[in-house]
C-alpha atoms as a PDB file:
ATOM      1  CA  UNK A   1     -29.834   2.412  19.868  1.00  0.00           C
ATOM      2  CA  UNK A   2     -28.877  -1.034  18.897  1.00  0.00           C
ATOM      3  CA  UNK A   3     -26.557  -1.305  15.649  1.00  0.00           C
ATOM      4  CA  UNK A   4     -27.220  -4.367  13.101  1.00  0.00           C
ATOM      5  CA  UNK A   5     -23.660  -5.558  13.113  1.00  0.00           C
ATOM      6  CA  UNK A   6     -23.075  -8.840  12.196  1.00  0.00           C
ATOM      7  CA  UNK A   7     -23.173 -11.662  14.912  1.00  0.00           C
ATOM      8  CA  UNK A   8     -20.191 -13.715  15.667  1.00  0.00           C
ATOM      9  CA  UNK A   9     -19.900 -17.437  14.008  1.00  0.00           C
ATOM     10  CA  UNK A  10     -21.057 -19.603  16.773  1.00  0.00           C
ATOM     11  CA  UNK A  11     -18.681 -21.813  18.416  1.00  0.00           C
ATOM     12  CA  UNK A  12     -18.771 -25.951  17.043  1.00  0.00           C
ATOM     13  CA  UNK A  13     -19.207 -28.097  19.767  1.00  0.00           C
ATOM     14  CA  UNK A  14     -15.521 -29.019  20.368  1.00  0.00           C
ATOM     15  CA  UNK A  15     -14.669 -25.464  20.720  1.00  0.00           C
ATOM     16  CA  UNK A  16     -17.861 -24.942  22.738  1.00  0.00           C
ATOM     17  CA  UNK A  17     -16.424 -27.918  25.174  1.00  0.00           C
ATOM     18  CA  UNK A  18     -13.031 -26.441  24.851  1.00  0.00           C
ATOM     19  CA  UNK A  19     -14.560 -23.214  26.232  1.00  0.00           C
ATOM     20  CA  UNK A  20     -16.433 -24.956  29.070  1.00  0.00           C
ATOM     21  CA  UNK A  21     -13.004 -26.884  30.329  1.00  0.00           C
ATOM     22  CA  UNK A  22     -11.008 -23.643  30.098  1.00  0.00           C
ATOM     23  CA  UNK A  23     -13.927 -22.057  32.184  1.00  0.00           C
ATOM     24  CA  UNK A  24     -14.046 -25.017  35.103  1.00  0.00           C
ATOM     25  CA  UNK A  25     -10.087 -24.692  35.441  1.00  0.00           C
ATOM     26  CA  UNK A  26     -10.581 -20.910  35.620  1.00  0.00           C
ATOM     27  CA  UNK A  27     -12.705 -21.917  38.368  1.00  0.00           C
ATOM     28  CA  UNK A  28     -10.352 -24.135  40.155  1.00  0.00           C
ATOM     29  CA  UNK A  29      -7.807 -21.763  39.952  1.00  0.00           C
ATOM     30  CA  UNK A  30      -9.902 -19.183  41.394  1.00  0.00           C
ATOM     31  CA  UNK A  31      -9.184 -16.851  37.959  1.00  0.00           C
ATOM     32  CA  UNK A  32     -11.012 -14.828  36.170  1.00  0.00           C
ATOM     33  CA  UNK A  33     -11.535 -14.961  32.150  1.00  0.00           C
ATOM     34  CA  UNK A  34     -10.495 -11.224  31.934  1.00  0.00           C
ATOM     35  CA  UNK A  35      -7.202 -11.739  33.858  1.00  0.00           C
ATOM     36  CA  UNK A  36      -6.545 -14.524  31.707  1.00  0.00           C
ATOM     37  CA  UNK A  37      -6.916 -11.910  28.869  1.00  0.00           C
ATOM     38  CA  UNK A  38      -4.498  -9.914  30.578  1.00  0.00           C
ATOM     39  CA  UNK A  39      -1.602 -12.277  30.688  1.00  0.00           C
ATOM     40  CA  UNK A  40      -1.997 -13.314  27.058  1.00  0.00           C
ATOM     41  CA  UNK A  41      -2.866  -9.544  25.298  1.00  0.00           C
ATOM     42  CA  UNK A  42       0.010  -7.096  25.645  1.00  0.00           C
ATOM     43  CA  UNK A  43      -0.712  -3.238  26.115  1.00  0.00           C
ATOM     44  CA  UNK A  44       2.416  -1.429  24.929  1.00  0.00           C
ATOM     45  CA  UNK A  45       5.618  -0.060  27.164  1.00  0.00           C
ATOM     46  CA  UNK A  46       3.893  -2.635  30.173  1.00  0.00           C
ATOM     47  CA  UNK A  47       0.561  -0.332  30.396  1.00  0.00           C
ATOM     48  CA  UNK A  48      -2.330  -1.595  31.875  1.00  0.00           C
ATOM     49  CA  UNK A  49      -5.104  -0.052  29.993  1.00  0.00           C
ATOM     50  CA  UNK A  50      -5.731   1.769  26.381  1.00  0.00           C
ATOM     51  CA  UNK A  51      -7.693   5.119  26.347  1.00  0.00           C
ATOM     52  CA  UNK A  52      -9.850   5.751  22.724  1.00  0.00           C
ATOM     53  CA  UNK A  53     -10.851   9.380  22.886  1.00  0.00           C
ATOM     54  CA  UNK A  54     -13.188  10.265  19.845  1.00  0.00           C
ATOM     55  CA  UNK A  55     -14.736  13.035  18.558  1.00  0.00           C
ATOM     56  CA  UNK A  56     -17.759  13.204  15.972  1.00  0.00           C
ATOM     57  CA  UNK A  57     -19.300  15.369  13.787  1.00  0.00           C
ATOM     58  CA  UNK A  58     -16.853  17.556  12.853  1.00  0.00           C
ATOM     59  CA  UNK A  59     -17.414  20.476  15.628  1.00  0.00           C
ATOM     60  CA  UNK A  60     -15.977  23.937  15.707  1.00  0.00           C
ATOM     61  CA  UNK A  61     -15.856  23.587  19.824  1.00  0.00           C
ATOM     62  CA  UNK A  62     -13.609  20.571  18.754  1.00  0.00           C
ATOM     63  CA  UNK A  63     -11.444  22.662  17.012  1.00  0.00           C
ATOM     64  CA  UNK A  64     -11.399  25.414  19.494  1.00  0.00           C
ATOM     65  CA  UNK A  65     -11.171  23.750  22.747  1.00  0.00           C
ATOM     66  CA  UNK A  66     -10.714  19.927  22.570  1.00  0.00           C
ATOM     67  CA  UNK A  67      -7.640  20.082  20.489  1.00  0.00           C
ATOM     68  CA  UNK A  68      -5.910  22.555  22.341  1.00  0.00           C
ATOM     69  CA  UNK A  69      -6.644  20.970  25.784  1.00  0.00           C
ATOM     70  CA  UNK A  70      -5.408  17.509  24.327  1.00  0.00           C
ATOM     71  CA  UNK A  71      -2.160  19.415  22.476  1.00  0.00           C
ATOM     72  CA  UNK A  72      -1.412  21.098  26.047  1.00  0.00           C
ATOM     73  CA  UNK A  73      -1.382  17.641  27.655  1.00  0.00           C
ATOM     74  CA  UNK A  74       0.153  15.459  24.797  1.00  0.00           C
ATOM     75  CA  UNK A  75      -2.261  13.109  23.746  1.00  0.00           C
ATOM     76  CA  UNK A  76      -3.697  12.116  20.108  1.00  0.00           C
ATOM     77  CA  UNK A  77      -7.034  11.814  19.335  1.00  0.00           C
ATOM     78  CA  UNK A  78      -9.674  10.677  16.861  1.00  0.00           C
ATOM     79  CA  UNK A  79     -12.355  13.006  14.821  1.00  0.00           C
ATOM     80  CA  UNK A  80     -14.248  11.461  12.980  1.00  0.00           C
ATOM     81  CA  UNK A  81     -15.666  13.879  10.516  1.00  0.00           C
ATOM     82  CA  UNK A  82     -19.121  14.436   8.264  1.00  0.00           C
ATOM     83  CA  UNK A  83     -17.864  15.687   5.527  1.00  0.00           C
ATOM     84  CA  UNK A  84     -20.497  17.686   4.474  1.00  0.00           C
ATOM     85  CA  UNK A  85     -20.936  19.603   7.905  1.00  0.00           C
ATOM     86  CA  UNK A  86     -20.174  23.392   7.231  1.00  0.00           C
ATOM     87  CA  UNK A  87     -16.586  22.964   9.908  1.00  0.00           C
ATOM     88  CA  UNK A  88     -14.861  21.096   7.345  1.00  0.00           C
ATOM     89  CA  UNK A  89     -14.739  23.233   4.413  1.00  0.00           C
ATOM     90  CA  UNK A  90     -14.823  26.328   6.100  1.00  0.00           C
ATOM     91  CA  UNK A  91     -11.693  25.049   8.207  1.00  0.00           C
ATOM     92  CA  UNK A  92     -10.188  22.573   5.847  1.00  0.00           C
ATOM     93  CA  UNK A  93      -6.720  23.958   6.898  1.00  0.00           C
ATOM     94  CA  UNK A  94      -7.336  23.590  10.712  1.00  0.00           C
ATOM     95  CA  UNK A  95      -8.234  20.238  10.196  1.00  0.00           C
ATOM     96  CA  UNK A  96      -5.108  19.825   8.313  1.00  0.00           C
ATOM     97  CA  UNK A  97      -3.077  21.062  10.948  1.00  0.00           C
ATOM     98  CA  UNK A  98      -4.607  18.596  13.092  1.00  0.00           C
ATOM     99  CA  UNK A  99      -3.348  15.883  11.097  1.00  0.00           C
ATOM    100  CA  UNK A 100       0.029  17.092  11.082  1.00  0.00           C
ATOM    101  CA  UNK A 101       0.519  17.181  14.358  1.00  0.00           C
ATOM    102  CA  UNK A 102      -0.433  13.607  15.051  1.00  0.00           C
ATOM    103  CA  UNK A 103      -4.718  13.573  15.688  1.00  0.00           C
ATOM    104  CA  UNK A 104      -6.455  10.964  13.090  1.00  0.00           C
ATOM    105  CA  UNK A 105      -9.435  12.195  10.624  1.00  0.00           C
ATOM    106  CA  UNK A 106     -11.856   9.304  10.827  1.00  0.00           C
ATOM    107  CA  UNK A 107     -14.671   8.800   8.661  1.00  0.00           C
ATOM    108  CA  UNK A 108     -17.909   9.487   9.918  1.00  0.00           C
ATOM    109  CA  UNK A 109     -19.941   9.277   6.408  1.00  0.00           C
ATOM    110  CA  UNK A 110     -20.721  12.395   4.210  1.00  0.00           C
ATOM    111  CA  UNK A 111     -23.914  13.032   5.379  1.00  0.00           C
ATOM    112  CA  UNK A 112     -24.668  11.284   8.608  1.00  0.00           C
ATOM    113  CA  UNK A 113     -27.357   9.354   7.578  1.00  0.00           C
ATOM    114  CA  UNK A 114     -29.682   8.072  10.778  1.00  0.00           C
ATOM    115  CA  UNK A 115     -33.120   6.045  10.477  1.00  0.00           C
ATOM    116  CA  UNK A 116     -35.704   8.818  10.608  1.00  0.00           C
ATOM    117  CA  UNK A 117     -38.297   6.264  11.830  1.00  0.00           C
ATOM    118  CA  UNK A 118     -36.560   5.491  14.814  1.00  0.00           C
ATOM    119  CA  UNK A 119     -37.402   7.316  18.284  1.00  0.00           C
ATOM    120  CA  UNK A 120     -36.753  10.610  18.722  1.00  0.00           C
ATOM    121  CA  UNK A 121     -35.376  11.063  15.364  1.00  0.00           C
ATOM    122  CA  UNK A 122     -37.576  13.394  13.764  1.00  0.00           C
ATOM    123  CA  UNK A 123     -34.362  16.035  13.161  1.00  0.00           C
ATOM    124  CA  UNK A 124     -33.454  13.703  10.303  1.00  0.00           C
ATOM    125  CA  UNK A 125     -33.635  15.565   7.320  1.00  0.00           C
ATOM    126  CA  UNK A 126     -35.530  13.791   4.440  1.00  0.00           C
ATOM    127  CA  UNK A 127     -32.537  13.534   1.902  1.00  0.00           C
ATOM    128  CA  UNK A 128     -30.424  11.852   5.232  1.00  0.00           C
ATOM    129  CA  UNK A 129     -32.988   9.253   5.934  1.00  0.00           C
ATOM    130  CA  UNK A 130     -30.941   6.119   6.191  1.00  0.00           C
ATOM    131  CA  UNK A 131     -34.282   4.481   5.345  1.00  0.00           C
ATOM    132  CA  UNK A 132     -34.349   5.776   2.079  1.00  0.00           C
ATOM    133  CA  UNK A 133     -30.506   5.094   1.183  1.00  0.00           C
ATOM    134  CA  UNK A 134     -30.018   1.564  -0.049  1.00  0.00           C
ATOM    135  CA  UNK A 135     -27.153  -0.078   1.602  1.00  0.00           C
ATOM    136  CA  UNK A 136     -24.930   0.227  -1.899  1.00  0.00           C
ATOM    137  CA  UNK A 137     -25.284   3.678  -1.927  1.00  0.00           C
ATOM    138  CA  UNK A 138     -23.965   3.633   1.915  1.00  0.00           C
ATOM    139  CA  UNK A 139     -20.879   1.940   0.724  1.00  0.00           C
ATOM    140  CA  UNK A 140     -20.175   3.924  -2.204  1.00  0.00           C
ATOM    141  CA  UNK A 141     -20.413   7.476  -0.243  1.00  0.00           C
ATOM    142  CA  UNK A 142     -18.410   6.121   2.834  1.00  0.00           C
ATOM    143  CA  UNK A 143     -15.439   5.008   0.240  1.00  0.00           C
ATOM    144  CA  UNK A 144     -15.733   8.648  -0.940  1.00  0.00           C
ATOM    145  CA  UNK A 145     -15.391   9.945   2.256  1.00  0.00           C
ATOM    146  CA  UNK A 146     -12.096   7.852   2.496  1.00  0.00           C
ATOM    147  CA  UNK A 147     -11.337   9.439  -0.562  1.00  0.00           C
ATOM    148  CA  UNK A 148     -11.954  13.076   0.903  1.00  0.00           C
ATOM    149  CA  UNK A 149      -9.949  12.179   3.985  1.00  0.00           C
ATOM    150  CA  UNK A 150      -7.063  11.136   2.683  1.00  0.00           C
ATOM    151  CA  UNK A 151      -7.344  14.203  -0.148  1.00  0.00           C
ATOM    152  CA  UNK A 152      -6.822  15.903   3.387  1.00  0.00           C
ATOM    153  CA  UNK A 153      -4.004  14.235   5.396  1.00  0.00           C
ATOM    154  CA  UNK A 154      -2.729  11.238   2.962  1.00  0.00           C
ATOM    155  CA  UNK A 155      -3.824   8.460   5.468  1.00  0.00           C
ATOM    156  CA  UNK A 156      -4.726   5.039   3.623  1.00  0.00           C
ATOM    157  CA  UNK A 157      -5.084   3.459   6.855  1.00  0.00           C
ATOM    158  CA  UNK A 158      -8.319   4.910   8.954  1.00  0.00           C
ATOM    159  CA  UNK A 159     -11.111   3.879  11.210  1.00  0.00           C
ATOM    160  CA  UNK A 160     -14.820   4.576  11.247  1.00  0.00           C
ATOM    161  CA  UNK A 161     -17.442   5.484  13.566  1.00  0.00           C
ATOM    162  CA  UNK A 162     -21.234   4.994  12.492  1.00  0.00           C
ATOM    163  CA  UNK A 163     -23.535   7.996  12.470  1.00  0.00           C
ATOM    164  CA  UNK A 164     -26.312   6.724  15.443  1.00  0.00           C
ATOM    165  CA  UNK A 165     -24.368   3.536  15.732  1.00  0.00           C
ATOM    166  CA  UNK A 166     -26.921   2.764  13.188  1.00  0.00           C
ATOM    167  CA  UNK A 167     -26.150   0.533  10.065  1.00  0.00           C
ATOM    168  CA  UNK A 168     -29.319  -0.927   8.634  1.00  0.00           C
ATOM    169  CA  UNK A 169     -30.249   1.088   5.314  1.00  0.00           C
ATOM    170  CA  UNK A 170     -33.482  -0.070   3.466  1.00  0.00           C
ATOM    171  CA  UNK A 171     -33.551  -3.149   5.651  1.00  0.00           C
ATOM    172  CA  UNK A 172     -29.816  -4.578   4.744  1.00  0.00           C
ATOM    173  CA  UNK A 173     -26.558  -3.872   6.662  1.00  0.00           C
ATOM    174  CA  UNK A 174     -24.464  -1.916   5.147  1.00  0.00           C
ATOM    175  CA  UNK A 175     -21.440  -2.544   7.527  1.00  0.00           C
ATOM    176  CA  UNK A 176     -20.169  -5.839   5.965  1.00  0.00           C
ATOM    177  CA  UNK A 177     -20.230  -4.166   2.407  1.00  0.00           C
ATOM    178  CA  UNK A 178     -17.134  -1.429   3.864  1.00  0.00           C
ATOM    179  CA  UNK A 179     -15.753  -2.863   7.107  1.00  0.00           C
ATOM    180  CA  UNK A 180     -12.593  -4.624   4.898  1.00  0.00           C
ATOM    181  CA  UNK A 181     -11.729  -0.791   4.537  1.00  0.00           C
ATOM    182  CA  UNK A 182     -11.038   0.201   7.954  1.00  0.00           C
ATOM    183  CA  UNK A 183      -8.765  -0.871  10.579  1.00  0.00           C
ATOM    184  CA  UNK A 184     -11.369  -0.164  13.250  1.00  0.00           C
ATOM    185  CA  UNK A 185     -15.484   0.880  13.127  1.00  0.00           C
ATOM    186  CA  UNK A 186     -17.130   2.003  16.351  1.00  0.00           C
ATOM    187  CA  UNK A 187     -20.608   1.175  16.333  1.00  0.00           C
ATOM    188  CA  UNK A 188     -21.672   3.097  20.325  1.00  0.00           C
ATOM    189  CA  UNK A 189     -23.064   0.029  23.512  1.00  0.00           C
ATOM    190  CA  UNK A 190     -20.745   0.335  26.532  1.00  0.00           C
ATOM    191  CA  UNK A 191     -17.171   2.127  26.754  1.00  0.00           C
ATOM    192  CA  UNK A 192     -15.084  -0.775  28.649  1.00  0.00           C
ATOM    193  CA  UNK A 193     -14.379  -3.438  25.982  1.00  0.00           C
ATOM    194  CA  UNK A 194     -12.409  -6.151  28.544  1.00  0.00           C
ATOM    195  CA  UNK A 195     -11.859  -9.118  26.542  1.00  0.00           C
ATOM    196  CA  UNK A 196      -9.689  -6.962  24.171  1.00  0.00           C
ATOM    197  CA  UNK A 197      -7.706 -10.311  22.621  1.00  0.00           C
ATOM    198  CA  UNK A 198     -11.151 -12.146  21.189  1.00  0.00           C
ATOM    199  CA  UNK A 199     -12.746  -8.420  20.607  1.00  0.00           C
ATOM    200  CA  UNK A 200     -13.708  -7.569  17.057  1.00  0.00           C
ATOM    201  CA  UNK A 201     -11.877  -4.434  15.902  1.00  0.00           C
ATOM    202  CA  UNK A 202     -14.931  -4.045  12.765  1.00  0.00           C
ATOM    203  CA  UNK A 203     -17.289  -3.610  16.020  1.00  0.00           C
ATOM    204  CA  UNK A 204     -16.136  -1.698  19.183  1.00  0.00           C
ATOM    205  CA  UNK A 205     -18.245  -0.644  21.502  1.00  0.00           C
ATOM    206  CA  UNK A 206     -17.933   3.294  22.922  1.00  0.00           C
ATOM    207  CA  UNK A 207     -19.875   5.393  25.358  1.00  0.00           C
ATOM    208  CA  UNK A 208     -21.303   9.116  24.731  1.00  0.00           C
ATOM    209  CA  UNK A 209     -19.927  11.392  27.017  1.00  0.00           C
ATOM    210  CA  UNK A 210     -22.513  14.027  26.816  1.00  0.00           C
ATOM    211  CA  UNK A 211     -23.877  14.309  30.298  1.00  0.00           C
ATOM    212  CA  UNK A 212     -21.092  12.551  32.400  1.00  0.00           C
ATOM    213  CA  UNK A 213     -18.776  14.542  34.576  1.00  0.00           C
ATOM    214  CA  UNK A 214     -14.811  14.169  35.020  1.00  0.00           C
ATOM    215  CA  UNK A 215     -15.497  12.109  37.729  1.00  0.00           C
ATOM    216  CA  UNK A 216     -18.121   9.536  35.829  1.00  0.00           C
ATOM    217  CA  UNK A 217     -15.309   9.112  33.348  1.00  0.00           C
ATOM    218  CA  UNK A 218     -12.541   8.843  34.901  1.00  0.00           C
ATOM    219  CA  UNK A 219     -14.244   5.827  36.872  1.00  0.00           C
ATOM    220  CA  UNK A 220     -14.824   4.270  33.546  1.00  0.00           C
ATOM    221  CA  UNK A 221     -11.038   4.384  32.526  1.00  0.00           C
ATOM    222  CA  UNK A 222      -9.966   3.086  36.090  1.00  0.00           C
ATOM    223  CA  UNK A 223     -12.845   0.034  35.000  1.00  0.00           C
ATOM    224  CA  UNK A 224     -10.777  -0.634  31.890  1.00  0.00           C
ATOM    225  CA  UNK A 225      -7.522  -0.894  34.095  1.00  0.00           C
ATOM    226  CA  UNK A 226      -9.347  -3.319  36.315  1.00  0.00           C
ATOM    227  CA  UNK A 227      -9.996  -5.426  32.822  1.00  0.00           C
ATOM    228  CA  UNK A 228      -6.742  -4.711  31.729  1.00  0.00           C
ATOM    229  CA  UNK A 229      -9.493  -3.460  29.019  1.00  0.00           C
ATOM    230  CA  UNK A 230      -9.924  -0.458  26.435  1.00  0.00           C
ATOM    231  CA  UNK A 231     -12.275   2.292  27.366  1.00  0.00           C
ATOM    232  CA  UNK A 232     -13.280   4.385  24.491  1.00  0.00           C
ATOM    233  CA  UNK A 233     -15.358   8.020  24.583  1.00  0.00           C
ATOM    234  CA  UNK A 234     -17.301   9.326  21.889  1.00  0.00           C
ATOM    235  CA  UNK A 235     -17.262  13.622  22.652  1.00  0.00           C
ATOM    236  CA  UNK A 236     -19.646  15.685  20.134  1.00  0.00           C
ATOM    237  CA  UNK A 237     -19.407  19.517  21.589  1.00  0.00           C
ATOM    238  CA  UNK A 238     -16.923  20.325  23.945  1.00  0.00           C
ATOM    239  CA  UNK A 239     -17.895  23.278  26.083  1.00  0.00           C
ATOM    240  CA  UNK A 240     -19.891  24.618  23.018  1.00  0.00           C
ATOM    241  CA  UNK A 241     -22.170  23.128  19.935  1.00  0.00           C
ATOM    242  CA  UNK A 242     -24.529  20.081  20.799  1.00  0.00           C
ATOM    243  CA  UNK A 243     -24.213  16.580  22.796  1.00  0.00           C
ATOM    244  CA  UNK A 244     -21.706  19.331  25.196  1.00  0.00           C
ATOM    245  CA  UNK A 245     -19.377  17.758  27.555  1.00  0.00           C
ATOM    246  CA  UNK A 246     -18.265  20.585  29.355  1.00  0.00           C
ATOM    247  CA  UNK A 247     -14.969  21.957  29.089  1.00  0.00           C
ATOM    248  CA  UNK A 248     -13.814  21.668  33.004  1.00  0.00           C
ATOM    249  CA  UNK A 249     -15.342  17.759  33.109  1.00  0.00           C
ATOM    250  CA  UNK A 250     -12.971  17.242  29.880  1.00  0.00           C
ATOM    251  CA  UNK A 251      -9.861  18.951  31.055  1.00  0.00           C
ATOM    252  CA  UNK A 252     -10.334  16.953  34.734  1.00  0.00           C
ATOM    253  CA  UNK A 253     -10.189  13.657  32.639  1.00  0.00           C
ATOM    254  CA  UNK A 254      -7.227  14.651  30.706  1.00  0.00           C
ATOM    255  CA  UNK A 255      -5.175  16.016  33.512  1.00  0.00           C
ATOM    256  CA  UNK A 256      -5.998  12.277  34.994  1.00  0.00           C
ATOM    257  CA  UNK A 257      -4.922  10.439  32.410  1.00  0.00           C
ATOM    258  CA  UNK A 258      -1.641  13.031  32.001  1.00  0.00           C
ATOM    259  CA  UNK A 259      -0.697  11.968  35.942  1.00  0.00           C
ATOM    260  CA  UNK A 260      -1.312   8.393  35.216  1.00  0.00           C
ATOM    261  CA  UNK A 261       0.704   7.806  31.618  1.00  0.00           C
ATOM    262  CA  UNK A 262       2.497   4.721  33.402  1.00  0.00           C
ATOM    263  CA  UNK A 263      -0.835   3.067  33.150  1.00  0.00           C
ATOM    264  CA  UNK A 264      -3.120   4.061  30.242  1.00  0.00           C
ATOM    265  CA  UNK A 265      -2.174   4.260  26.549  1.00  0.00           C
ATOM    266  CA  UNK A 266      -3.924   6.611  24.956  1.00  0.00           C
ATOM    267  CA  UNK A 267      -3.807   6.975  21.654  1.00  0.00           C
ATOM    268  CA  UNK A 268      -5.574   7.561  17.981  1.00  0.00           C
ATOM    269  CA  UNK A 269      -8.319   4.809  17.283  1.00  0.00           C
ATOM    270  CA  UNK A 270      -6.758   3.303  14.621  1.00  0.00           C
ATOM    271  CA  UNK A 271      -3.329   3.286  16.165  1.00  0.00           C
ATOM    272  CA  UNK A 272      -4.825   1.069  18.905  1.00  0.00           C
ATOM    273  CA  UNK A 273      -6.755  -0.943  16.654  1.00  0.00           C
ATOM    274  CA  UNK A 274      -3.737  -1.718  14.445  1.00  0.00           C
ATOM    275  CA  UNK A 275      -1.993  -2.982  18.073  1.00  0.00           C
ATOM    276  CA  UNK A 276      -5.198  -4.801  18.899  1.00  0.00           C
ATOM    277  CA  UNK A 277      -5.220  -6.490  15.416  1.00  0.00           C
ATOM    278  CA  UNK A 278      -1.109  -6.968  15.549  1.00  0.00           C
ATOM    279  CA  UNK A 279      -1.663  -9.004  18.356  1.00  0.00           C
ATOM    280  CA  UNK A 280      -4.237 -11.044  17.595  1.00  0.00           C
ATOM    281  CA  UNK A 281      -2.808 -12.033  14.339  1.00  0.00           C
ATOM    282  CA  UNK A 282       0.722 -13.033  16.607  1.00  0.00           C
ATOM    283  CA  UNK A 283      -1.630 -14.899  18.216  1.00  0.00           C
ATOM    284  CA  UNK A 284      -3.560 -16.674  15.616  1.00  0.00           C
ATOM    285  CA  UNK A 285      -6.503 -15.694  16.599  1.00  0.00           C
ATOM    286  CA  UNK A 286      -7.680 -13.221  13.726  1.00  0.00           C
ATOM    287  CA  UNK A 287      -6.119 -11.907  10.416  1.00  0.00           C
ATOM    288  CA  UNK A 288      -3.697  -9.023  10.449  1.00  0.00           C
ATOM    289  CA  UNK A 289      -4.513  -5.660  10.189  1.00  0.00           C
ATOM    290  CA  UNK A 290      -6.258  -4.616   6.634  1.00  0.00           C
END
C-alpha cells in the first residue's frame, strides 16, 4: 500500500546538470552511484551494512519469543507499540524490562488507525477509520503516544512506524504535521535502502517479513552489504499471534547475523537513524538529528 509521504524538492537545473556530470564520470570510471555512497557514508567500527529489526503492534509472541531469541544472541531491537492493544497494559512491566535492557519502544499510534476504504481492509473498526480522523487529531494522539512512551522508559528521542504505512487522514497527510518529532518514521516499500547518505530518515522504507523464510531474509541483508545499504524488517507475530514469521525462520536469521557481526550493525531504529542523520549533517547534506 502506497504511503502519502511527501515528495522530495526537485533538483534546479544546475544541480540537475551537476547530477548528470557526476553520473557520466561514474560512467567513465566504470563506478557505480551506490559504491560512491559507500566511500563517502561511514557504517560504524568499518561495517559494511546496518540491520533495522522492527517489531509492530505490540505482540505477546514478541514478548515471549522474539525478545528472548534476540537477548540470547545480543542484539537490540525496535517495537513499536499501539498503545491501546491489550499487551501493553497487561504487561506494562515486561515492556519496561525491555527498555532497560537496551530494546527501543517506538511509537506506532494509539489506535492504529488504517483507511477502511482501502482493499482488503474491512477489519478496520469504525472508531479506527483513518478516514474519519482528521489529520490534527492524528498529530495530537501520536504526540500522546510519545507521551505514554516515555511515561514508560524516559526516552525523548524515538522513531515511528506508520500503522499500514498509511498517512492520509480525511484527504491531508498527516506525516509532515509530527515527523519534526522523531528521529526516524518507517513508512513499509522495499527493505534495502542503498543510497543511505541522500536517504530521508522521516521516510524509510521496510519490508514485512510475514511469509519469508530465514533464507529469503538473510538474502536481503547480504543485498544491503552489496549496497553498503540498510536493510530493515518489520516482524508482527513471531511463532504465534498474526502476520507470523515463524520462530525457526527468525532464529536462522539471527544466528546469521550473530556469525557475521564484522559486517552488519544491527541495532535499535533510532540508534541508526541518529548515525544516519550524524553523518549527513558532517556532511552538509541535511540538518542534524531532531
Amino acid at each position: 500500500m502506497q504511503s502519502t509521504v511527501p515528495r522530495p524538492r526537485r533538483r534546479n537545473r544546475l544541480q540537475a546538470r551537476a547530477a548528470a556530470a557526476a553520473l557520466v564520470l561514474l560512467a567513465l570510471l566504470g563506478t557505480s552511484p551506490s559504491v560512491v555512497a559507500a566511500d563517502t557514508f561511514a557504517w560504524p567500527q568499518g561495517q559494511q551494512a546496518a540491520v533495522s529489526l522492527g517489531y509492530d503492534d505490540a505482540l505477546d509472541s514478541q514478548l515471549d519469543i522474539a525478545i528472548p531469541a534476540l537477548d540470547r544472541h545480543g542484539f537490540k531491537a525496535t517495537f513499536f507499540l499501539v498503545m491501546a492493544n491489550k499487551p501493553v497494559a497487561a504487561r506494562l512491566a515486561d515492556w519496561r524490562a525491555a527498555a532497560t535492557n537496551g530494546h527501543e519502544l517506538g511509537n506506532h499510534t494509539l489506535f492504529h488507525q488504517c483507511s477502511r476504504s482501502a482493499p482488503g481492509h474491512d477489519w478496520v473498526e469504525p472508531q479506527r477509520d483513518l478516514d474519519t480522523t482528521t489529520a490534527q487529531q492524528m498529530k495530537d494522539q501520536v504526540l500522546l503516544a510519545n507521551t505514554m512512551l516515555n511515561a514508560i522508559d524516559g526516552k525523548t528521542v524515538r522513531t515511528m512506524a506508520l500503522p499500514c504505512n498509511e498517512s492520509t487522514a480525511q484527504g491531508q497527510d498527516y506525516l509532515p504535521l509530527v515527523a519534526d518529532a522523531f528521529a526516524g518514521i518507517r513508512i513499509g516499500g522495499r527493505a534495502v535502502t542503498a543510497d543511505v547518505a541522500h536517504m530521508n530518515p522521516s521516510a524509510v522504507t521496510v519490508i514485512t517479513t510475514d511469509g519469508l523464510s530465514g533464507k529469503d531474509m538473510i538474502k536481503l541483508v547480504k543485498e544491503a552489504r552489496r549496497q553498503h545499504g540498510l536493510v530493515s524488517f518489520t516482524f508482527h507475530g513471531v511463532g504465534g499471534d498474526y502476520l507470523t514469521t515463524s520462530a525457526e525462520a527468525h532464529e536462522e536469521l539471527l544466528d546469521y547475523l550473530a556469525r557475521h557481526r564484522d559486517v552488519y550493525w544491527v541495532d535499535t531504529f533510532v540508534n541508526i537513524m541518529t548515525h544516519v542523520r550524524q553523518q549527513q549533517a558532517a556532511a552538509n547534506k541535511t540538518p542534524g538529528a531532531p
